[in-house]
Protein backbone atom coordinates (compact mmCIF):
# COMPACT_ATOMS: atom_id res chain seq x y z
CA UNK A 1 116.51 95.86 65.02
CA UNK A 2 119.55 93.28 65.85
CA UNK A 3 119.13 94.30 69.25
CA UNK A 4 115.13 94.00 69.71
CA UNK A 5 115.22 90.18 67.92
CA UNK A 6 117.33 89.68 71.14
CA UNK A 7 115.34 91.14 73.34
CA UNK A 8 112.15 89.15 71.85
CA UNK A 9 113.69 86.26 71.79
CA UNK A 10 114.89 86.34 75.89
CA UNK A 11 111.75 87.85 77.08
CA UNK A 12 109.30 84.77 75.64
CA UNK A 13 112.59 82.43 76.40
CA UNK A 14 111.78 83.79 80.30
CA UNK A 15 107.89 82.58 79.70
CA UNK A 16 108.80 79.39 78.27
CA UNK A 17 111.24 78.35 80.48
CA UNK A 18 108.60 77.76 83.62
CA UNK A 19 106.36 76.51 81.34
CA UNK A 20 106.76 72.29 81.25
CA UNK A 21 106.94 72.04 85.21
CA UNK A 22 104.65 74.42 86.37
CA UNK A 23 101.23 72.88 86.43
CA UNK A 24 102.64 69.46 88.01
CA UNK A 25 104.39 71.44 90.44
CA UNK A 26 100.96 73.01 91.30
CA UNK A 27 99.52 69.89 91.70
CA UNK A 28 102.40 68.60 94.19
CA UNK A 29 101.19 71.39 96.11
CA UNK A 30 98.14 70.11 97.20
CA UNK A 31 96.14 71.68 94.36
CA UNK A 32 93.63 69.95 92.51
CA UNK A 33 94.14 69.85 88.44
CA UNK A 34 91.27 72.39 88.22
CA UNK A 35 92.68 74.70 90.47
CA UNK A 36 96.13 74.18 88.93
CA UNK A 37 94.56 75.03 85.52
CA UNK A 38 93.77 78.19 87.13
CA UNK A 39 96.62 79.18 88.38
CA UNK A 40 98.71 78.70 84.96
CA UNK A 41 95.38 81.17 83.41
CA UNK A 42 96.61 83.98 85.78
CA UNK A 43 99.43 84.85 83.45
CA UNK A 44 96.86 85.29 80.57
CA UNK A 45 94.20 87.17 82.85
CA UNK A 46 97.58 89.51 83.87
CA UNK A 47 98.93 90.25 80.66
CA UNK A 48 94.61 91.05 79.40
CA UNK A 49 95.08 93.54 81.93
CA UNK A 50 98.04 94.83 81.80
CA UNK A 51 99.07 95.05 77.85
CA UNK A 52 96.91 97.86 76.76
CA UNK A 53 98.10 100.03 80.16
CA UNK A 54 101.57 99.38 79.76
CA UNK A 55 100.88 99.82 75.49
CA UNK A 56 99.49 103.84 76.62
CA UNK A 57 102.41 104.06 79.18
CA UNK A 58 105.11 103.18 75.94
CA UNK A 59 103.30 105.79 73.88
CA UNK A 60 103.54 108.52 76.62
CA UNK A 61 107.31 107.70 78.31
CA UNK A 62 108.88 105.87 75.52
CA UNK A 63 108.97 102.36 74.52
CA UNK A 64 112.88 102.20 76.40
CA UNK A 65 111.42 103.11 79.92
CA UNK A 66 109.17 99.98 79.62
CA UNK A 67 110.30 97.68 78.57
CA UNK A 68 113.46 98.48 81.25
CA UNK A 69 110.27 98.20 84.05
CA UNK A 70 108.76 95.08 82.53
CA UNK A 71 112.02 93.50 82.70
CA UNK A 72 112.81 94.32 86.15
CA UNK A 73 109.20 93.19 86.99
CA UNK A 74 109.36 89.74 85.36
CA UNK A 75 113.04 89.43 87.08
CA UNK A 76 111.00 89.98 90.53
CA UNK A 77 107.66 87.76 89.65
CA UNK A 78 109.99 85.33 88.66
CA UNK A 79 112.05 85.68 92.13
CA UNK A 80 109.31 84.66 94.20
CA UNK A 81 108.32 81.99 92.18
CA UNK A 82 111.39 80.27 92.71
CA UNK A 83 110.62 81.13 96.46
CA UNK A 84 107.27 79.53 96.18
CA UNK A 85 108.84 76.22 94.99
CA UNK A 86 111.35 76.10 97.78
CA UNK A 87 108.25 77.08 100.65
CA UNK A 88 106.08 74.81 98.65
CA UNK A 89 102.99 77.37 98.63
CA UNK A 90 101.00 77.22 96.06
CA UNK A 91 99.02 80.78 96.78
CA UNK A 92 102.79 82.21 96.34
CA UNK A 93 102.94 80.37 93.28
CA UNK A 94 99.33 81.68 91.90
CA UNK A 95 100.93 85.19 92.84
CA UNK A 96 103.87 84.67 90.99
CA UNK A 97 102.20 83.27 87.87
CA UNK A 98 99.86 86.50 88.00
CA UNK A 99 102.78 89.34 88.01
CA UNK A 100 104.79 87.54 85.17
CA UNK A 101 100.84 88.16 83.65
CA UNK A 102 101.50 91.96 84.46
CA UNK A 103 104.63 92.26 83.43
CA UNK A 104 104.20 91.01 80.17
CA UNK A 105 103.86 93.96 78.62
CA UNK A 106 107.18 93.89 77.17
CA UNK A 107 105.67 92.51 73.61
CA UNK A 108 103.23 95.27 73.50
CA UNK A 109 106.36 97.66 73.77
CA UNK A 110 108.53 95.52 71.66
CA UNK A 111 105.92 95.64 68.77
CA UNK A 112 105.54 99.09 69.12
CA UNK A 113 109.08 99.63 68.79
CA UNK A 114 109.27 97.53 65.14
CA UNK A 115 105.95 99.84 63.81
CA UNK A 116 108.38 103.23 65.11
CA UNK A 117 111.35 102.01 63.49
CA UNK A 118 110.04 100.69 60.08
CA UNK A 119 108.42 102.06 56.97
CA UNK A 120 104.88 100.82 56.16
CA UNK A 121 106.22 98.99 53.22
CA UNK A 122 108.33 96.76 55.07
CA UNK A 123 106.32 96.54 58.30
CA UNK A 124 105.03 93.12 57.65
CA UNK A 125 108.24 91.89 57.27
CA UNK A 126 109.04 93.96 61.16
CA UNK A 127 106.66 91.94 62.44
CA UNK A 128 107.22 88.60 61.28
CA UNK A 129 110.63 89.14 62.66
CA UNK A 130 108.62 89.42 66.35
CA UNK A 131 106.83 86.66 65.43
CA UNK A 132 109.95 84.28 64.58
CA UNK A 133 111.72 85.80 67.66
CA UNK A 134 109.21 84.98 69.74
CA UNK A 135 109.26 81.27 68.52
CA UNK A 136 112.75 80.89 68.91
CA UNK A 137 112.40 81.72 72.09
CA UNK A 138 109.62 79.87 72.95
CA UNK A 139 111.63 76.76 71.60
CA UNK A 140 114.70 77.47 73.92
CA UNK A 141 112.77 77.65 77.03
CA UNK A 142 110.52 75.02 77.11
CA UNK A 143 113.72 72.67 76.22
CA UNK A 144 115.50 74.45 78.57
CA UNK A 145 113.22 74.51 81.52
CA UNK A 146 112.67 70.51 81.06
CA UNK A 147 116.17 69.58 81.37
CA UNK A 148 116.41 71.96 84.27
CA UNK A 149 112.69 70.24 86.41
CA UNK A 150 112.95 66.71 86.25
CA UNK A 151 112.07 63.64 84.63
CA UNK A 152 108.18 62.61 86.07
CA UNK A 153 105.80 64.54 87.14
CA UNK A 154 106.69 63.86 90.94
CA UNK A 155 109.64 65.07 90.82
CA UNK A 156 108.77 68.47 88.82
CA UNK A 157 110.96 71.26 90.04
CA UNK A 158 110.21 75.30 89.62
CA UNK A 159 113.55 76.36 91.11
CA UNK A 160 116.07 76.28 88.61
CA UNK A 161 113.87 77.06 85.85
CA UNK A 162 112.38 80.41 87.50
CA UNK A 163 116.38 81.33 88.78
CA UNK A 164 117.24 81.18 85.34
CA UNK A 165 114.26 83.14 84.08
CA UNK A 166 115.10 85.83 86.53
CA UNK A 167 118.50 85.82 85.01
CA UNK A 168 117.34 85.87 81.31
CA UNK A 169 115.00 88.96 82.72
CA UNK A 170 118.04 90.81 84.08
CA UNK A 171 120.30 90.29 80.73
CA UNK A 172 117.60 91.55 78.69
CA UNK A 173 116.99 94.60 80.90
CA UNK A 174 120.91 95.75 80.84
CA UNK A 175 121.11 94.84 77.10
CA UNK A 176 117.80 97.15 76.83
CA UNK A 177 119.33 100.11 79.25
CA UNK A 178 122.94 99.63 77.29
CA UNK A 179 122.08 99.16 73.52
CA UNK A 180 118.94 99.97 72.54
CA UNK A 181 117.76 103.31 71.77
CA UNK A 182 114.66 105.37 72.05
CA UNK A 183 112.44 105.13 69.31
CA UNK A 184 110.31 108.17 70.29
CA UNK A 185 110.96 111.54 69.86
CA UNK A 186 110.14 113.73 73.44
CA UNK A 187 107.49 115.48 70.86
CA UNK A 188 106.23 112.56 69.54
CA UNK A 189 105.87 111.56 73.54
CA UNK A 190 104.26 114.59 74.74
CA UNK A 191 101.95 114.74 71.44
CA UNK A 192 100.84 111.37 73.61
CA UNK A 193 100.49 112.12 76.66
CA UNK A 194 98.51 115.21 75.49
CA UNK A 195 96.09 113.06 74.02
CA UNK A 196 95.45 110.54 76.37
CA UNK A 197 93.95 113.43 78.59
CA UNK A 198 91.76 114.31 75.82
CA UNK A 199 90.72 110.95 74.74
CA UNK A 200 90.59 109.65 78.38
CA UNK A 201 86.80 110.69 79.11
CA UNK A 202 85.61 109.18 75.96
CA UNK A 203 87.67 105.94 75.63
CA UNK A 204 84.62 103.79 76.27
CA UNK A 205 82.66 105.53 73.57
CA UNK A 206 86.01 104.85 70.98
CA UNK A 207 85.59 101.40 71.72
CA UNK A 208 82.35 100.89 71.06
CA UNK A 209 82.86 102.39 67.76
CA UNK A 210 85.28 100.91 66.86
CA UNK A 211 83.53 97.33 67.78
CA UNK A 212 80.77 98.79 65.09
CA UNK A 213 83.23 98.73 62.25
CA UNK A 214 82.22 95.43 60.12
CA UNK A 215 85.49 93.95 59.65
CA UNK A 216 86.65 94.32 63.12
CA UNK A 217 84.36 92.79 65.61
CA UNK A 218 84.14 89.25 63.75
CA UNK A 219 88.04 89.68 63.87
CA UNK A 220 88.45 90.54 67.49
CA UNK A 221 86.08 87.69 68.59
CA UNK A 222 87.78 85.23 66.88
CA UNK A 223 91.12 86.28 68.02
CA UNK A 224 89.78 85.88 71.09
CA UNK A 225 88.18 82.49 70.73
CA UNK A 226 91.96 81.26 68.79
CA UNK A 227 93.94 82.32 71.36
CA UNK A 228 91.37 81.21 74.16
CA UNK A 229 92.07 77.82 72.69
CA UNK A 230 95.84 78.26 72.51
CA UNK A 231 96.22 79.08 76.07
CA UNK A 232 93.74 75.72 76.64
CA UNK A 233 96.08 73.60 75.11
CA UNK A 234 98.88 75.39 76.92
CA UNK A 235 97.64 74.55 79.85
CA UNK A 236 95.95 70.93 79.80
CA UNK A 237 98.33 69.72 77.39
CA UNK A 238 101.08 68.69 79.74
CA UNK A 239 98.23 67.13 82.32
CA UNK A 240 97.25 65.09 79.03
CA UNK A 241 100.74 63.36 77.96
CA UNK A 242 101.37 62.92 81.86
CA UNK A 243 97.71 60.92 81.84
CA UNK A 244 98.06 59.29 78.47
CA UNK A 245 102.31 58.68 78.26
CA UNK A 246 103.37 59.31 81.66
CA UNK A 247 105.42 62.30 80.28
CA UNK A 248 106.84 64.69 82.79
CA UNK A 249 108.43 67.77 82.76
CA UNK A 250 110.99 67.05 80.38
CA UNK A 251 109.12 65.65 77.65
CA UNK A 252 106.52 68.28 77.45
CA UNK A 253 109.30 70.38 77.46
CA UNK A 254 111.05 69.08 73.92
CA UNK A 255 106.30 68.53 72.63
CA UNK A 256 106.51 72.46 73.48
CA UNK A 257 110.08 72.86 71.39
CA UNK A 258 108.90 71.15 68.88
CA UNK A 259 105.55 73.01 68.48
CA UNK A 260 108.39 76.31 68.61
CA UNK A 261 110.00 75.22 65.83
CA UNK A 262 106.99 74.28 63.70
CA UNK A 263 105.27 77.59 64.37
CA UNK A 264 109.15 79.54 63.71
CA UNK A 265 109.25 78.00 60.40
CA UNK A 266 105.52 78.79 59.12
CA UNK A 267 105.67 82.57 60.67
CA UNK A 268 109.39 82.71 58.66
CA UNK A 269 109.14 81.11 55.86
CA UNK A 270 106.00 80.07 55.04
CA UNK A 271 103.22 82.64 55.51
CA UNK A 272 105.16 85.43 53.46
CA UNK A 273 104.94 82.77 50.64
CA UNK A 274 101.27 81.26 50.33
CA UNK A 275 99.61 85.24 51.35
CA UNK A 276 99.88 86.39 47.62
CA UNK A 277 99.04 82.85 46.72
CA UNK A 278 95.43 82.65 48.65
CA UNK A 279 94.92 85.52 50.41
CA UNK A 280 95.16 86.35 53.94
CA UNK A 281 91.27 85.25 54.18
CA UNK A 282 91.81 81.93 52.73
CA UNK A 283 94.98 81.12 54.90
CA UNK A 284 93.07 82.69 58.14
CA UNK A 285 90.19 79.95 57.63
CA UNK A 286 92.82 77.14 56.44
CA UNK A 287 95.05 77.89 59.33
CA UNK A 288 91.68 78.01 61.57
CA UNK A 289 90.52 74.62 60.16
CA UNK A 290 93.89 72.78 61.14
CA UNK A 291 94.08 73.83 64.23
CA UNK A 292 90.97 72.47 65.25
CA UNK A 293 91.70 69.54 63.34
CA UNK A 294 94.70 69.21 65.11
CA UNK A 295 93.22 69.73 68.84
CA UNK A 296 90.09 67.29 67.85
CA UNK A 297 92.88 64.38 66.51
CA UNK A 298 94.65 64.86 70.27
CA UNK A 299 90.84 64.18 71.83
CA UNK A 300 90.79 61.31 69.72
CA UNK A 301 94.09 59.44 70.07
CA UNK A 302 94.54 56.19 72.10
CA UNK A 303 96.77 56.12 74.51
């Protein structure tokens, strides 16, 4: 477990670290704010695609294998970004942005590796450890990557931030390949595999089913509307404070640390504590309610 919180923690570090200069490097490219706003979605639209393949793949090989291969990958998508920042094309860039999409299935893995390895009594508490390592790492690379791509928005570098990304990738590979262990059994793998054959004519029909089930549509269209707006934010937010505060690179880098540490801290040490309190109903609709409060405050705010 020691050794996953590490390899959480470096694998959303990787994400974060491109994250403050990337859409004003886009935009020094020649492409318009809309089309730069599309080219930061591609990681999103990648990882939709990708997470549930590489999620079967982990069940069938072993959760080791993959996350070995998503490391390697995000090591590569990460190489030719820096690439695309020194040729200054922004379709390399878009391509770039896409495979780190792909390769993201490294969390899927990850959190499959915490539900193998603990009990169900304790398997909240596994994955509120995922959560708070992915926070911590999402407050080290945005700081990180900030520092590393300038001051304004004009000056907004990709190279060192993606060269160190690709080195964060390749640490957390060899610390994968060299310390961690499988969390399958080779039954437990073929068991898989044997049932993804069976199960692969019908998977359409399985979803539908399961999008019948009362509790679980409403749930998986709001998770989809929550984290639509997430990856909104994620995206306009630095075009915002470069509008409204003439922030570059290195200031939405420390906004996006400080929005790490915030979320580390509730995920840690706060959620655990109010859910016997209220209910995880209750805190879904307060949590829910603050966001948008938060996002409609931002529309409102002078500048």
């Amino acid at each position: 477990m020691f050794i996953l919180f590490f390899v959480i923690i470096f694998s959303s570090m990787g994400f974060g670290l491109v994250l403050p200069p990337f859409i004003f490097v886009a935009q020094n490219f020649g492409a318009s704010a809309m089309f730069a706003a599309f080219i930061v979605s591609t990681f999103a639209m990648g990882q939709f695609i990708a997470t549930p393949i590489w999620g079967r793949l982990s069940d069938q090989y072993g959760r080791r294998p993959i996350l070995i291969m998503t490391m390697l990958g995000s090591a590569a998508a990460y190489s030719i970004m820096a690439w695309a920042d020194v040729a200054g094309n922004v379709w390399l860039l878009l391509i770039s942005r896409f495979l780190t999409g792909l390769m993201a299935g490294n969390f899927a893995a990850a959190t499959a590796y915490v539900t193998d390895i603990t009990p169900p009594e304790k398997r909240a508490q596994g994955m509120g450890m995922v959560g708070g390592a992915v926070s911590i790492g999402f407050m080290a690379g945005p700081a990180v990557g900030g520092l590393m791509s300038g001051n304004t928005a004009d000056e907004a570098s990709l190279y060192w931030p993606a060269v160190a990304a690709v080195i964060v990738s390749l640490i957390t590979m060899v610390a994968v390949a060299v310390f961690l262990k499988e969390s399958l059994t080779p039954e437990q793998k073929a068991q898989a595999r044997e049932s993804a054959l069976l199960k692969s004519a019908d998977r359409t029909d399985s979803f539908k089913a399961i999008m019948k089930r009362p509790i679980l549509a409403p749930m998986v269209l709001m998770g989809f509307l929550v984290f639509f707006a997430m990856t909104n934010f994620e995206t306009t937010f630095p075009l915002w404070a470069d509008a409204g505060f003439s922030w570059g690179p290195r200031q939405v880098g420390f906004m996006f640390m400080y929005l790490g540490f915030v979320v580390m801290v509730t995920q840690m040490f706060i959620v655990g504590k109010l859910v016997p309190l209220f209910g995880e109903g209750r805190l879904l609709q307060f949590a829910t309610c603050s966001y948008i409060f938060g996002l409609v405050f931002m529309a409102i705010v002078p500048f």
